[in-house]
Protein backbone atom coordinates (compact mmCIF):
# COMPACT_ATOMS: atom_id res chain seq x y z
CA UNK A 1 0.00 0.00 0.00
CA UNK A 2 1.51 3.44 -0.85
CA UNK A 3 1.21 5.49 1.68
CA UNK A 4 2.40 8.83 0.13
CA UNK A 5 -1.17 10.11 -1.21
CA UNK A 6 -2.91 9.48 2.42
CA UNK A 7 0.50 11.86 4.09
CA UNK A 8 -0.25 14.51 1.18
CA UNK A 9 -4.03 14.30 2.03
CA UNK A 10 -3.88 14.44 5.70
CA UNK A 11 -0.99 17.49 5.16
CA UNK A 12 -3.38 19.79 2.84
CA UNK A 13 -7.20 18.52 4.51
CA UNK A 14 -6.24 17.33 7.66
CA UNK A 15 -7.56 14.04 6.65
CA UNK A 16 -7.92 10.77 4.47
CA UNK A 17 -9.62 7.69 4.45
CA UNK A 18 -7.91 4.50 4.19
CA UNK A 19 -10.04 1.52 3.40
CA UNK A 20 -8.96 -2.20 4.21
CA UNK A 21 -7.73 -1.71 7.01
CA UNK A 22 -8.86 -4.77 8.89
CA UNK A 23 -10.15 -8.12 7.53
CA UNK A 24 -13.51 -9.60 8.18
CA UNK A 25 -12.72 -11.50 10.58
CA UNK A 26 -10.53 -8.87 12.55
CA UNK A 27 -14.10 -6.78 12.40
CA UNK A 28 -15.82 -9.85 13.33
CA UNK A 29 -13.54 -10.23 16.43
CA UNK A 30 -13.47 -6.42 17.21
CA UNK A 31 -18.00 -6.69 17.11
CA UNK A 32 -17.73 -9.82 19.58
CA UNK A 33 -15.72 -8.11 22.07
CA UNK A 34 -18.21 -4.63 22.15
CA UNK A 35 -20.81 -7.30 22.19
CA UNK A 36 -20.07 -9.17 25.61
CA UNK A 37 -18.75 -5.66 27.62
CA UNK A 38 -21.09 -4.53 30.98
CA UNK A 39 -22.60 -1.46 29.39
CA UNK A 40 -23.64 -0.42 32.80
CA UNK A 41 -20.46 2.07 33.33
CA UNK A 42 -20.82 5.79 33.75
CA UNK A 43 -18.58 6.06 30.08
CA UNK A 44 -21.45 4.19 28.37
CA UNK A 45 -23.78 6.21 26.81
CA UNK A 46 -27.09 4.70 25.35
CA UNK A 47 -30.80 6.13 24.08
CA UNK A 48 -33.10 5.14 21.63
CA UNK A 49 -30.63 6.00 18.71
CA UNK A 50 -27.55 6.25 20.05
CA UNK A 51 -24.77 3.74 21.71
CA UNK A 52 -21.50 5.33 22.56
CA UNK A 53 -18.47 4.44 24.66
CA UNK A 54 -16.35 7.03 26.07
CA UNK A 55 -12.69 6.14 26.96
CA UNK A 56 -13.33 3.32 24.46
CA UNK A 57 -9.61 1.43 24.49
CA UNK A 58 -9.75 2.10 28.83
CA UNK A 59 -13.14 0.37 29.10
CA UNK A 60 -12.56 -2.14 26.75
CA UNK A 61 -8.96 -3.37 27.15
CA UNK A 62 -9.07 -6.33 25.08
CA UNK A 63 -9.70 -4.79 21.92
CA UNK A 64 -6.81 -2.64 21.45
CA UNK A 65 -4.68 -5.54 20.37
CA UNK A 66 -7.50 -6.49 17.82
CA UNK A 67 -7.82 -2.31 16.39
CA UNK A 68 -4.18 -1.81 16.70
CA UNK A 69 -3.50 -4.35 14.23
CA UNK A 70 -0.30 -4.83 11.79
CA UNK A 71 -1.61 -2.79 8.92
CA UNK A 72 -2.75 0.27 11.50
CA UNK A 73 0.46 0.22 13.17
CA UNK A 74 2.48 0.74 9.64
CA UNK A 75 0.17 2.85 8.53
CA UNK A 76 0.46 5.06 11.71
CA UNK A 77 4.24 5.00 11.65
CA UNK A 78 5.17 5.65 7.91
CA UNK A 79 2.40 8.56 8.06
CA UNK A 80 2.98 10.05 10.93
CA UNK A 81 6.28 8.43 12.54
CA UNK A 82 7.37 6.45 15.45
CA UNK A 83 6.28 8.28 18.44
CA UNK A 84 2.45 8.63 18.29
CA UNK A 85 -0.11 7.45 20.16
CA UNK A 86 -3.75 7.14 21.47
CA UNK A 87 -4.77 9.95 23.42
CA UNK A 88 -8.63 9.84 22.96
CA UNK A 89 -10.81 6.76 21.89
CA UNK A 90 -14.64 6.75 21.64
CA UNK A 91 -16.74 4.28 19.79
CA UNK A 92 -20.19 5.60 18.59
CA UNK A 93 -22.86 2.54 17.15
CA UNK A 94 -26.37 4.71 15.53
């Protein structure tokens, strides 16, 4: 995957969309975990139309090996460089 187009996006929109990211089955494994969490915590939101998760990789632990996959961690360090990080995560389901 060349990378080069997404840096020169992100550099003159502040953004770019990468698709393939994760297989099926990582997505699969990623939707099982959200599936079987205690939404009961303060950081859970939920209504009628609405399901969020605030602090998403704190609450949910055991998906950030499954999101943080090979092709995200290349893709975050040939875009951006070695010493980046996480430093908000919040899932949203409408």
């Amino acid at each position: 995957m060349n990378l080069q187009n997404h840096k020169n996006l992100i550099q003159e929109n502040g953004f770019t969309v990468i698709n393939n990211i994760f297989s099926d089955t990582e997505i699969e494994e990623i939707s099982k975990v959200i599936q079987n969490i205690d939404t009961s915590k303060e950081t859970f939101r939920k209504s009628e139309d609405l399901f969020a998760i605030r602090q998403f990789l704190k609450e949910v632990p055991d998906v950030k090996d499954l999101v943080f996959n090979e092709n995200l961690k290349r893709i975050i360090e040939e875009i951006f460089g070695e010493k980046y990080f996480a430093v908000k995560s919040i899932y949203f389901f409408c």
